[in-house]
N, C-alpha and C. Protein backbone atom coordinates (compact mmCIF):
# COMPACT_ATOMS: atom_id res chain seq x y z
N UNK A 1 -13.31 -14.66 11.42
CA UNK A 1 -12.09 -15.26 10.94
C UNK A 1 -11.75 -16.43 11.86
N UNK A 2 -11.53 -17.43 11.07
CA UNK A 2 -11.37 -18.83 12.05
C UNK A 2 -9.62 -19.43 11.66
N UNK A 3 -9.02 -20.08 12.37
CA UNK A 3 -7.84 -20.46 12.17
C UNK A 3 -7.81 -22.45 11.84
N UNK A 4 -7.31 -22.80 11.20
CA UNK A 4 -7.39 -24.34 11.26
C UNK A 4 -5.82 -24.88 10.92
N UNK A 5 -5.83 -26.28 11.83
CA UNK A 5 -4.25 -26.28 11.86
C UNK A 5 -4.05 -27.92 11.33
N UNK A 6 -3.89 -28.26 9.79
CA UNK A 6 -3.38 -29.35 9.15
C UNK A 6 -2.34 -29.62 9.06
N UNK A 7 -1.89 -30.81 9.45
CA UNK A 7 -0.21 -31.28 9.30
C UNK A 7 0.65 -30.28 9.82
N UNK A 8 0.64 -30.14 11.00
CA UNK A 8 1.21 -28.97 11.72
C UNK A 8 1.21 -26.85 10.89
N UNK A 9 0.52 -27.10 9.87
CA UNK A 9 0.63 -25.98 9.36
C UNK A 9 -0.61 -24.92 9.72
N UNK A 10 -0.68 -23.82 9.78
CA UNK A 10 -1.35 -23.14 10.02
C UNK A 10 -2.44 -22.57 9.40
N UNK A 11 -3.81 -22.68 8.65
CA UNK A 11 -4.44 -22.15 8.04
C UNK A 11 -5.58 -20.51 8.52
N UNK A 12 -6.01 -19.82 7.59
CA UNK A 12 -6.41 -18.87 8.50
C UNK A 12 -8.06 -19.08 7.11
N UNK A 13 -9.29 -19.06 7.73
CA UNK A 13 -10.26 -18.61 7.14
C UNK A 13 -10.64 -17.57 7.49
N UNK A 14 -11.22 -16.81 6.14
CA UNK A 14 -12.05 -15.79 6.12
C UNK A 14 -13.36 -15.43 5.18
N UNK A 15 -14.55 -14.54 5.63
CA UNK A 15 -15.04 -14.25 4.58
C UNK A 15 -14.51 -14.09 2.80
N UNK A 16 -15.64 -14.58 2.44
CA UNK A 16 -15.16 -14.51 0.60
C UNK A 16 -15.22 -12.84 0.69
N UNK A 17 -16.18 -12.12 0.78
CA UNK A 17 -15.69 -10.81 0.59
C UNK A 17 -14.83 -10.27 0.87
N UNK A 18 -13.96 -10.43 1.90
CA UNK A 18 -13.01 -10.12 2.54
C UNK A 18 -11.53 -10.39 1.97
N UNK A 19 -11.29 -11.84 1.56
CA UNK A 19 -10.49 -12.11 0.66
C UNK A 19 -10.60 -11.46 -0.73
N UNK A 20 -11.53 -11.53 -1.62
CA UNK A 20 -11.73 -11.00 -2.71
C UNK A 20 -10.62 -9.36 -2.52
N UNK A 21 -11.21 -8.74 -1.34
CA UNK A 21 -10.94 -7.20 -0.96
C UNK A 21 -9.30 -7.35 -1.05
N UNK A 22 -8.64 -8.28 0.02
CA UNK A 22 -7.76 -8.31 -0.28
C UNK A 22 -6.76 -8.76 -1.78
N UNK A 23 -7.43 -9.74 -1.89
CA UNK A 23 -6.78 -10.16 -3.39
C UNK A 23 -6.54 -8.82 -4.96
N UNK A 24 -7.75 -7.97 -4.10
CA UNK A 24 -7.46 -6.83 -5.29
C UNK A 24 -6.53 -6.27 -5.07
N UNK A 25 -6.34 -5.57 -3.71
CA UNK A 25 -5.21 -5.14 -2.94
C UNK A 25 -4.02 -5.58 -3.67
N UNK A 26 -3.78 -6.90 -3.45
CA UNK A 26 -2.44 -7.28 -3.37
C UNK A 26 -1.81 -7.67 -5.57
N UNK A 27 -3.08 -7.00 -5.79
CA UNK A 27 -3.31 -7.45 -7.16
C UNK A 27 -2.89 -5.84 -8.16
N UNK A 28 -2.89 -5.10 -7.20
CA UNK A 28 -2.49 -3.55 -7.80
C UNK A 28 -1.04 -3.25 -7.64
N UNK A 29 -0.46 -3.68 -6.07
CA UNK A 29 0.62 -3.34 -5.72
C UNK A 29 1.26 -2.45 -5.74
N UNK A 30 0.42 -1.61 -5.09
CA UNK A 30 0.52 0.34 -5.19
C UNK A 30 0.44 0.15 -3.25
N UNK A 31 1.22 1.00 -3.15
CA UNK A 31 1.56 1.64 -1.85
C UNK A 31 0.06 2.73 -2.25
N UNK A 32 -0.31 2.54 -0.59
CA UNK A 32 -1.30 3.34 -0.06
C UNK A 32 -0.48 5.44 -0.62
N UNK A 33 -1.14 6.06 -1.37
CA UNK A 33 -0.87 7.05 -1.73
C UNK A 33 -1.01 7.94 0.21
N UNK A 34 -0.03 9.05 0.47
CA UNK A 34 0.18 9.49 1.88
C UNK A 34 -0.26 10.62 1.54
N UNK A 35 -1.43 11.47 2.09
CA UNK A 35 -2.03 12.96 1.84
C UNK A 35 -0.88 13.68 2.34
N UNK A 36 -0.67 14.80 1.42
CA UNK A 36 0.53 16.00 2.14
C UNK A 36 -0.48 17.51 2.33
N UNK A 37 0.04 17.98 3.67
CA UNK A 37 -1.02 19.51 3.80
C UNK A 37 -0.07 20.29 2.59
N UNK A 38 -0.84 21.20 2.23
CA UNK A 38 -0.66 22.24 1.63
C UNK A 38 0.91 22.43 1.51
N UNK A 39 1.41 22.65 2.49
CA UNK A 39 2.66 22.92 2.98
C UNK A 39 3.66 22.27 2.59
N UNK A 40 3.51 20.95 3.34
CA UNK A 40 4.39 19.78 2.79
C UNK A 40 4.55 19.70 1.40
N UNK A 41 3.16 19.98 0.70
CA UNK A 41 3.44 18.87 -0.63
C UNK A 41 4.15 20.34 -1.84
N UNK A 42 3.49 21.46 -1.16
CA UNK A 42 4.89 22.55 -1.44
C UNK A 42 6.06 22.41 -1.68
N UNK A 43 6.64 22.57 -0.40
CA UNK A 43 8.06 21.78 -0.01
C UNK A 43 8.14 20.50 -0.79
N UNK A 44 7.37 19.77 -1.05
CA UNK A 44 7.94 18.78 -1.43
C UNK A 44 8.16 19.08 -3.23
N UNK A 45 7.48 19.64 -3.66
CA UNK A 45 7.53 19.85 -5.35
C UNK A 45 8.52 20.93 -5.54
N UNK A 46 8.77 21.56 -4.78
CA UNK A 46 10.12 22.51 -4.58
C UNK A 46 11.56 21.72 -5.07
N UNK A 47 11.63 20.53 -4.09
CA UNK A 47 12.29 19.76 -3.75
C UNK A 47 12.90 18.86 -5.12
N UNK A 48 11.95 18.49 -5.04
CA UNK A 48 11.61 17.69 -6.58
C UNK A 48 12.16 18.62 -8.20
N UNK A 49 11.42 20.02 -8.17
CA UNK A 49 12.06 20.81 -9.23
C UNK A 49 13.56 20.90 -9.05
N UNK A 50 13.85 21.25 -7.58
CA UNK A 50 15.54 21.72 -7.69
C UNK A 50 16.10 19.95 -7.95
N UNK A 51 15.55 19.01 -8.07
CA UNK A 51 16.69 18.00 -7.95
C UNK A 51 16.73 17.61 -9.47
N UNK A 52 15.08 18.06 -10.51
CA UNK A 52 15.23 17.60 -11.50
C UNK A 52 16.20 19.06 -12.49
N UNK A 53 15.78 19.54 -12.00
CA UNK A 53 16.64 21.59 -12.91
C UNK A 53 18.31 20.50 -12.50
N UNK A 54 18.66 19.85 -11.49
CA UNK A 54 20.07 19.77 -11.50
C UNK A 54 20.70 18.22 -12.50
N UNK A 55 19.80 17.95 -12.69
CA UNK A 55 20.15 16.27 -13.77
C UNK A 55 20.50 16.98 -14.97
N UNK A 56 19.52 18.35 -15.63
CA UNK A 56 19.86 18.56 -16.88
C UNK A 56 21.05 19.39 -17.46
């Protein structure tokens, strides 16, 4: 990755693969999904039932 600096502005190069990688990235715009243990994701669907059982 190389940096280049035109008309006081800052440019950044990178591999084409690399960009491509990102451009998909930023092309989905999904938050990285967070693994829950066993436990957590328990608790967490627990959580979730009692808040939706209380809307209806």
């Amino acid at each position: 990755m190389g940096t280049l600096i035109i008309d006081k502005k800052k440019f950044v190069v990178i591999e084409e693969k690399k960009f491509e990688k990102l451009e998909l990235l930023a092309a989905q715009k999904t938050a990285s999904a967070k693994k829950l243990s066993l436990v957590e994701g328990r608790k967490l669907a627990h959580k979730l039932i009692d808040k939706w059982s209380k809307e209806k």
